[in-house]
PDB file of N, CA and C in Angstrom:
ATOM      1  N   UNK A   1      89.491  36.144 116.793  1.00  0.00           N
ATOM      2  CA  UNK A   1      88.521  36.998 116.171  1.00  0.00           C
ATOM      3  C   UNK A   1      89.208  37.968 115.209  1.00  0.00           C
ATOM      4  N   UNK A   2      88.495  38.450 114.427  1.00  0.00           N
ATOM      5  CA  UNK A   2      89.134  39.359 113.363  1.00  0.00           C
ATOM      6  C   UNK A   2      89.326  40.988 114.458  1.00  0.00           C
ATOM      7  N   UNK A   3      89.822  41.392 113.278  1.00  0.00           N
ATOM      8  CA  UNK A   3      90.307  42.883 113.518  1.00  0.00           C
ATOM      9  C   UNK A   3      88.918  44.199 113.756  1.00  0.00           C
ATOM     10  N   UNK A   4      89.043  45.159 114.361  1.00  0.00           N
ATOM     11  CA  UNK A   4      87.879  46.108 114.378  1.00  0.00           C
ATOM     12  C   UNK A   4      88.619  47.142 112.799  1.00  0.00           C
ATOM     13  N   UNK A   5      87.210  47.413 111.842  1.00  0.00           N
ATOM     14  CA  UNK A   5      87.498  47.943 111.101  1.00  0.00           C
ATOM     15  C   UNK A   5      86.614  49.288 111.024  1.00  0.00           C
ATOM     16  N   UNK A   6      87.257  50.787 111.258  1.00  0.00           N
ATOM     17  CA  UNK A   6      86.327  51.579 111.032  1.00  0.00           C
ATOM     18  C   UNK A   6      85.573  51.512 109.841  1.00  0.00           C
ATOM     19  N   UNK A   7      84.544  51.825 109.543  1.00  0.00           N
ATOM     20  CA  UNK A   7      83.929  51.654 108.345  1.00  0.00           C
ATOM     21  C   UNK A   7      83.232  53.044 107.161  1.00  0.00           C
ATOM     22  N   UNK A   8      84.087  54.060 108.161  1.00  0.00           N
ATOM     23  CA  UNK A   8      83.579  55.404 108.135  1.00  0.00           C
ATOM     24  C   UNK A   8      84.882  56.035 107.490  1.00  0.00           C
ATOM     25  N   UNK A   9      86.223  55.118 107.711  1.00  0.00           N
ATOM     26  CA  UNK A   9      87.199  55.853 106.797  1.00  0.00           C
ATOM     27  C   UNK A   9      87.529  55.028 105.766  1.00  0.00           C
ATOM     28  N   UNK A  10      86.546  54.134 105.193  1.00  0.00           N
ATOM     29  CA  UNK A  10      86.380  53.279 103.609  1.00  0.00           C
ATOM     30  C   UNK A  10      85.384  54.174 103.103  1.00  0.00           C
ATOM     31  N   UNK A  11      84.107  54.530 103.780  1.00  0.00           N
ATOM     32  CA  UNK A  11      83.410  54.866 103.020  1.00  0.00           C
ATOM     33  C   UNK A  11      83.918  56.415 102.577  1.00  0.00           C
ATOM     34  N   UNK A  12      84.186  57.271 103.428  1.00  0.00           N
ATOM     35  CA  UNK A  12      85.104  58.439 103.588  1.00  0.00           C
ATOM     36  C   UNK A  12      86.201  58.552 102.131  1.00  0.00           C
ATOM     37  N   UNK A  13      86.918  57.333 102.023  1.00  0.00           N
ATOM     38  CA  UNK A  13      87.682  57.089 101.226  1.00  0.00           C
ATOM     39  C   UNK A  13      86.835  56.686  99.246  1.00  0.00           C
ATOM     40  N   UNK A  14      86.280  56.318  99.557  1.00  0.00           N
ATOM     41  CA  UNK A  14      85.620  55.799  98.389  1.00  0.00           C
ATOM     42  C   UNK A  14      84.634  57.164  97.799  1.00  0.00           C
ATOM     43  N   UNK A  15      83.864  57.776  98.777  1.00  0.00           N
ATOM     44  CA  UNK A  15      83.562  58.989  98.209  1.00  0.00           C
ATOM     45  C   UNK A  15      84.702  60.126  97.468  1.00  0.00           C
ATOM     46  N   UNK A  16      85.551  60.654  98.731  1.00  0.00           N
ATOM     47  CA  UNK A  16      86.885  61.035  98.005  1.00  0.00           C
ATOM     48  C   UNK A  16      87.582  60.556  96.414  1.00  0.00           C
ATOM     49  N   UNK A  17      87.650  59.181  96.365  1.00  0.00           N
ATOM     50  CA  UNK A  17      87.712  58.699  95.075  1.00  0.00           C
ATOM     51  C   UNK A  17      86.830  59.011  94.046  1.00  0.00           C
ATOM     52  N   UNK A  18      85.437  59.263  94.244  1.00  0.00           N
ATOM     53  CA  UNK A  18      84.203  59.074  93.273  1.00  0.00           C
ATOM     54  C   UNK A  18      84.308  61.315  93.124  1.00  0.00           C
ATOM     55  N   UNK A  19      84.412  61.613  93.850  1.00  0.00           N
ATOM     56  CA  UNK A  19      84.204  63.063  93.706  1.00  0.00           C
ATOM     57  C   UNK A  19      85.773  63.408  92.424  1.00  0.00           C
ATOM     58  N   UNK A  20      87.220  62.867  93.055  1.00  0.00           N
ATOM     59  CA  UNK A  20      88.361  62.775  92.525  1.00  0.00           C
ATOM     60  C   UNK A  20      87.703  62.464  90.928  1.00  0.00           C
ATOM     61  N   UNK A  21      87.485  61.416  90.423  1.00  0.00           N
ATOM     62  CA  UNK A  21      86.873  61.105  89.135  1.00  0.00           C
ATOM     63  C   UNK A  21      86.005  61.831  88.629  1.00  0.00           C
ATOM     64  N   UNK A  22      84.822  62.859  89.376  1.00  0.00           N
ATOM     65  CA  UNK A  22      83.787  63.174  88.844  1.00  0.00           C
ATOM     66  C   UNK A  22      84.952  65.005  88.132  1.00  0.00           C
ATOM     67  N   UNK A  23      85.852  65.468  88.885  1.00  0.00           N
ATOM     68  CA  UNK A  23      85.892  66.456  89.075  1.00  0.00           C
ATOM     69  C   UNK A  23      86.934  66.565  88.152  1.00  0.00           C
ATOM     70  N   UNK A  24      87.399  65.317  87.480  1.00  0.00           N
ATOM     71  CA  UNK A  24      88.457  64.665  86.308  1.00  0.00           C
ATOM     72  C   UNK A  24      87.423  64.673  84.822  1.00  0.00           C
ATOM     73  N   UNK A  25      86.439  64.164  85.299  1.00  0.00           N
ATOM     74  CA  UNK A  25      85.992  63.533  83.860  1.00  0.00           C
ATOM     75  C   UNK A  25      85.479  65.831  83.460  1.00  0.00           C
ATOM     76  N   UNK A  26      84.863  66.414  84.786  1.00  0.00           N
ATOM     77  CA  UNK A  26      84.765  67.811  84.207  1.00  0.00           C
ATOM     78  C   UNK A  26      85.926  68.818  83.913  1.00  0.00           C
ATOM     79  N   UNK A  27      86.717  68.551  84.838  1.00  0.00           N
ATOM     80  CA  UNK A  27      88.022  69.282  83.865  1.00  0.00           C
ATOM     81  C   UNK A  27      87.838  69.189  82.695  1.00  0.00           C
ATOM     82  N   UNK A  28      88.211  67.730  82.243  1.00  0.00           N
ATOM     83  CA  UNK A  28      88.479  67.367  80.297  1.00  0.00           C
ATOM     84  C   UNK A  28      87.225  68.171  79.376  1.00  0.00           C
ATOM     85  N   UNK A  29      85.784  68.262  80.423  1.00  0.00           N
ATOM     86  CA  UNK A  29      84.609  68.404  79.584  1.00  0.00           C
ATOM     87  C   UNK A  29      84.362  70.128  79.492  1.00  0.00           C
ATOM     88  N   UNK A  30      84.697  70.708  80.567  1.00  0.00           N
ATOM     89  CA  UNK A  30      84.340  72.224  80.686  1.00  0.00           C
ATOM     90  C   UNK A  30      85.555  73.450  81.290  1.00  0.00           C
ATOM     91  N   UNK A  31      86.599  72.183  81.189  1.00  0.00           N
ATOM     92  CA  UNK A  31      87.752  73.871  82.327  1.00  0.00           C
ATOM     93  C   UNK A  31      88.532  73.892  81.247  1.00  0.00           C
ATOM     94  N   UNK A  32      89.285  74.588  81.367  1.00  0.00           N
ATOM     95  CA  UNK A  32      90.648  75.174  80.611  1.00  0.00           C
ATOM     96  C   UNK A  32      91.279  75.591  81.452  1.00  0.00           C
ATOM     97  N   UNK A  33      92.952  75.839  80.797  1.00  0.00           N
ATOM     98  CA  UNK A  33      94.266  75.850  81.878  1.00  0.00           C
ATOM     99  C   UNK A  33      93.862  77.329  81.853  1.00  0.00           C
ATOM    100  N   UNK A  34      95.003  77.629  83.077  1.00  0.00           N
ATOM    101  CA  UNK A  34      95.280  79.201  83.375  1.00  0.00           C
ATOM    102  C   UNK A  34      95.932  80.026  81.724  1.00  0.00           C
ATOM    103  N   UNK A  35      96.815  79.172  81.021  1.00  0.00           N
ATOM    104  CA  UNK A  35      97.553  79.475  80.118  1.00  0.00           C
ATOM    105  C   UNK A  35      96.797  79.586  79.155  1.00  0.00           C
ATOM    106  N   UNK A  36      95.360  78.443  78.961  1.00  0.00           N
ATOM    107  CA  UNK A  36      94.591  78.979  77.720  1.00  0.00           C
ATOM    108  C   UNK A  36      93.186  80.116  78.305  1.00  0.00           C
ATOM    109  N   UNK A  37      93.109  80.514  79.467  1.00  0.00           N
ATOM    110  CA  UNK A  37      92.356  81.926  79.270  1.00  0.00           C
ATOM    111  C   UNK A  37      93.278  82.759  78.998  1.00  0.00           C
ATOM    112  N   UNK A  38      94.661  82.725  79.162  1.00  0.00           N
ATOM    113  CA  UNK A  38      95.001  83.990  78.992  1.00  0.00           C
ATOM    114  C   UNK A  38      95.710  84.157  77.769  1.00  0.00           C
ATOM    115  N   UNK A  39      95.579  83.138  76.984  1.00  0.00           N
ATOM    116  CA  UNK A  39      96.023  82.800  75.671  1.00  0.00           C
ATOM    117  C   UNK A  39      94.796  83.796  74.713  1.00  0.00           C
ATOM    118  N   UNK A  40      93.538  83.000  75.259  1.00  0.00           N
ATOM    119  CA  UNK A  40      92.156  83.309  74.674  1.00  0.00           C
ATOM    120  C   UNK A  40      91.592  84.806  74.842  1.00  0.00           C
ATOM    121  N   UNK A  41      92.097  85.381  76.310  1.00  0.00           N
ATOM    122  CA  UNK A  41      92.143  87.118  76.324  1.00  0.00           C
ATOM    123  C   UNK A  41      92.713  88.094  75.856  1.00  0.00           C
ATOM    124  N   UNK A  42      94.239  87.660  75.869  1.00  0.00           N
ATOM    125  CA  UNK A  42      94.970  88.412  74.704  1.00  0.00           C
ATOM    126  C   UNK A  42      94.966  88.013  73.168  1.00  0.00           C
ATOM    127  N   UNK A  43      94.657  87.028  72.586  1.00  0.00           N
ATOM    128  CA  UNK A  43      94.038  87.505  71.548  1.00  0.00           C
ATOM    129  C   UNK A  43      92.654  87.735  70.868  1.00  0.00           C
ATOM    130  N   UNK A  44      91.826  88.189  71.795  1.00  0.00           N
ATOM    131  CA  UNK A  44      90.498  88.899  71.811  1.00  0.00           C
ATOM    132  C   UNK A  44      90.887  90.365  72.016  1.00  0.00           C
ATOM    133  N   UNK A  45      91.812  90.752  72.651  1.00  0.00           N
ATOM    134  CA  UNK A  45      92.356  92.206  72.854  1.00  0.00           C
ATOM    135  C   UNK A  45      93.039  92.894  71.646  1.00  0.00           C
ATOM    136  N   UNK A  46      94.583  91.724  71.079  1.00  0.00           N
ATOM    137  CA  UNK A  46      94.437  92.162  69.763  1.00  0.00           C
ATOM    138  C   UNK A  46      93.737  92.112  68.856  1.00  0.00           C
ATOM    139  N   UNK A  47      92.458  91.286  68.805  1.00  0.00           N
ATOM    140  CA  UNK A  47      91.664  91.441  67.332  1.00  0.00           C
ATOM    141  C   UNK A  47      90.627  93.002  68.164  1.00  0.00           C
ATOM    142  N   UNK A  48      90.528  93.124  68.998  1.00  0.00           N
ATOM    143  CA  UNK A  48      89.730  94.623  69.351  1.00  0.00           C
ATOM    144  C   UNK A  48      90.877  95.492  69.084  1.00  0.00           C
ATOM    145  N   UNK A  49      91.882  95.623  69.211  1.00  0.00           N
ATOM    146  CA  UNK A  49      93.491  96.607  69.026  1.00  0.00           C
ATOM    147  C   UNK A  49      93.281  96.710  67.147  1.00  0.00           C
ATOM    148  N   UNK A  50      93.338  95.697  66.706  1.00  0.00           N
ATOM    149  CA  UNK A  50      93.245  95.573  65.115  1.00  0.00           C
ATOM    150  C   UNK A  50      91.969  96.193  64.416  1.00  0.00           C
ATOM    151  N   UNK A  51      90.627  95.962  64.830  1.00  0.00           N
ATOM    152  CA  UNK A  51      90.101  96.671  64.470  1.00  0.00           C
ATOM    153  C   UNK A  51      89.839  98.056  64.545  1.00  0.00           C
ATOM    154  N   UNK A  52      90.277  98.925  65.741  1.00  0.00           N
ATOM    155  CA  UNK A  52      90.008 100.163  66.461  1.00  0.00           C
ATOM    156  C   UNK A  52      90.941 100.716  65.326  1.00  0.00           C
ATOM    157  N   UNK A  53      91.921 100.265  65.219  1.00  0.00           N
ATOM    158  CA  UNK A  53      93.121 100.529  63.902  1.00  0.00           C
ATOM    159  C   UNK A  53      92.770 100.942  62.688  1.00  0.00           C
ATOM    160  N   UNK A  54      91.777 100.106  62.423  1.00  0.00           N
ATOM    161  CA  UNK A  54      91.156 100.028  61.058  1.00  0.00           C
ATOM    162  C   UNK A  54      89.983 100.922  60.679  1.00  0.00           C
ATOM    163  N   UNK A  55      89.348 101.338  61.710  1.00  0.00           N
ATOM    164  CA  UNK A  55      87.907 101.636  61.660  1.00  0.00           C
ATOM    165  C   UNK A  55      88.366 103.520  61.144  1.00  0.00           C
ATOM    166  N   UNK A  56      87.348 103.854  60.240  1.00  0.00           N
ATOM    167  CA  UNK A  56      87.814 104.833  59.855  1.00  0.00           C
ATOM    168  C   UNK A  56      86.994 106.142  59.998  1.00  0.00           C
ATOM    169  N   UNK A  57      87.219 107.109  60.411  1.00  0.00           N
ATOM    170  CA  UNK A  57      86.466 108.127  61.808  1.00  0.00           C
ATOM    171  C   UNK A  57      86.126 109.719  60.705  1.00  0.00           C
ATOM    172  N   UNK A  58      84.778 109.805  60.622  1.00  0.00           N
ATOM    173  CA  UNK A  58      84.734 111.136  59.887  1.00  0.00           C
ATOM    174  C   UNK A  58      83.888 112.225  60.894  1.00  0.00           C
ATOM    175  N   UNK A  59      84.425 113.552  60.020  1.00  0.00           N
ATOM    176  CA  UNK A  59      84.506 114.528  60.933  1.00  0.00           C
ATOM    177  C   UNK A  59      82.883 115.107  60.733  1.00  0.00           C
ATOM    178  N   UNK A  60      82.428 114.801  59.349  1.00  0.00           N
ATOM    179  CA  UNK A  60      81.326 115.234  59.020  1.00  0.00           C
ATOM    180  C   UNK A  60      80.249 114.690  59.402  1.00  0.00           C
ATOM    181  N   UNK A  61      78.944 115.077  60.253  1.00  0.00           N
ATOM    182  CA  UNK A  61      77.708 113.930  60.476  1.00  0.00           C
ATOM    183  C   UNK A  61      76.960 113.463  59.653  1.00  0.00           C
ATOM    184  N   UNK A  62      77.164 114.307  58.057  1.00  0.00           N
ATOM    185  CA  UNK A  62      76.200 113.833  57.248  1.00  0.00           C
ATOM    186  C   UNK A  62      76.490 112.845  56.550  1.00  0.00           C
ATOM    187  N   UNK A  63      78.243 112.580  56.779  1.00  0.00           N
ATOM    188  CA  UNK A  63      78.617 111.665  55.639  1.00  0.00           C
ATOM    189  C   UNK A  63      78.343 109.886  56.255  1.00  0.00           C
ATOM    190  N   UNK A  64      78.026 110.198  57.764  1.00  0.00           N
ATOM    191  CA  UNK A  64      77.887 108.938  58.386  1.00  0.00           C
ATOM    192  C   UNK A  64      76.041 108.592  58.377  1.00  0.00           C
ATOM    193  N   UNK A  65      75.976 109.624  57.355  1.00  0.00           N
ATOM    194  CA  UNK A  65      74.289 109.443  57.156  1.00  0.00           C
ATOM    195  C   UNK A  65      73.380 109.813  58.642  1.00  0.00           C
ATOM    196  N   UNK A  66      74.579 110.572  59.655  1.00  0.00           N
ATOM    197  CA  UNK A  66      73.147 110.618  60.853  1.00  0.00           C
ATOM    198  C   UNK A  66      72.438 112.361  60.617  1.00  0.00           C
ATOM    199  N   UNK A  67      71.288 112.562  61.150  1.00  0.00           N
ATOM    200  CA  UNK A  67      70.719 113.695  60.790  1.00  0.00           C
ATOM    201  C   UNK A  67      71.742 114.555  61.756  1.00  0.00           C
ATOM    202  N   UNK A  68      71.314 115.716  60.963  1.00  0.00           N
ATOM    203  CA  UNK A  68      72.015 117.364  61.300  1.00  0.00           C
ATOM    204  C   UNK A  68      71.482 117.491  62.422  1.00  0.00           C
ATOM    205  N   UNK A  69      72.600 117.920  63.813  1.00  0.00           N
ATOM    206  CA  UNK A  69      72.028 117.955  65.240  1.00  0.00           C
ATOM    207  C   UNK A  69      72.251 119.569  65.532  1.00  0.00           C
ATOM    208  N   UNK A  70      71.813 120.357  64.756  1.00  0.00           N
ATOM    209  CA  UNK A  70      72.438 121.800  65.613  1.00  0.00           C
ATOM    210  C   UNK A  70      70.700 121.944  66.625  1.00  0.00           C
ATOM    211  N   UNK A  71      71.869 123.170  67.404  1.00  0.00           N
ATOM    212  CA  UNK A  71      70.456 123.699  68.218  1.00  0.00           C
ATOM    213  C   UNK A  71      70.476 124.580  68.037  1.00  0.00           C
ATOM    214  N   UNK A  72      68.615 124.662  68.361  1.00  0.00           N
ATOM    215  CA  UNK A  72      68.011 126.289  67.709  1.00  0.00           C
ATOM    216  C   UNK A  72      68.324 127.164  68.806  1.00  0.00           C
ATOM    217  N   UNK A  73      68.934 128.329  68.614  1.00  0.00           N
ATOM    218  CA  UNK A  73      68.883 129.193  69.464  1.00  0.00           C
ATOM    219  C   UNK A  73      67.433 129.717  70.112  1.00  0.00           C
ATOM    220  N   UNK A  74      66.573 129.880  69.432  1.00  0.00           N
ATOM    221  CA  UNK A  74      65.280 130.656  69.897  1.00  0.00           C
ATOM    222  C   UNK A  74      64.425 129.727  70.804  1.00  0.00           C
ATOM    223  N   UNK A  75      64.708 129.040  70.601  1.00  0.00           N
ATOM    224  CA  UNK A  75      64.392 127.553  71.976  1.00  0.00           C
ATOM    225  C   UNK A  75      64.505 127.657  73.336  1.00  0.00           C
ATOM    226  N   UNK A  76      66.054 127.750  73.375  1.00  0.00           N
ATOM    227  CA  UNK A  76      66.634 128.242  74.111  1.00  0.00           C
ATOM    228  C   UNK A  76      66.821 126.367  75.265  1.00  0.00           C
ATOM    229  N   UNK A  77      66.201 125.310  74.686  1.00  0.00           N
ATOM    230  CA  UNK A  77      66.040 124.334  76.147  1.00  0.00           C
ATOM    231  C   UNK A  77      65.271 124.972  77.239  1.00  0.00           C
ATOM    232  N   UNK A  78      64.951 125.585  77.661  1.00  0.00           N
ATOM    233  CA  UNK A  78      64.161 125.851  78.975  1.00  0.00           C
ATOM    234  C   UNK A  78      62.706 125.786  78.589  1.00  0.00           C
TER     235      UNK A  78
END
């Protein structure tokens, strides 16, 4: 007579294989390495470093066109 074959560590095995492939074909389609997020974070940090650099800061409110904010004394807020 033939041999007893579990049939629970083929099928066991063949899933393992099919998940192995599924979890291959999404790497290639949606992951990236450790090396390209952190490739992709630091230079998102220097182009925010480069602009903060650039951006040019006035002391006056009118010249940034926003309205005149003083407060009225006789008001008082309360």
């Amino acid at each position: 007579m033939g041999d007893l074959v579990n049939l629970n560590k083929f099928r066991k095995a063949r899933q393992g294989r099919d998940e192995k492939r599924a979890a291959a074909a999404n790497r290639g389609k949606y992951g990236r390495s450790k090396a390209e997020l952190l490739e992709i974070k630091t230079e998102c940090n220097r182009t925010g470093r480069d602009l903060d650099g650039k951006r040019i800061e006035r002391s006056d409110p009118k010249a940034k066109g926003l309205p005149d904010q003083t407060v009225d004394e006789d008001k008082g807020g309360d």
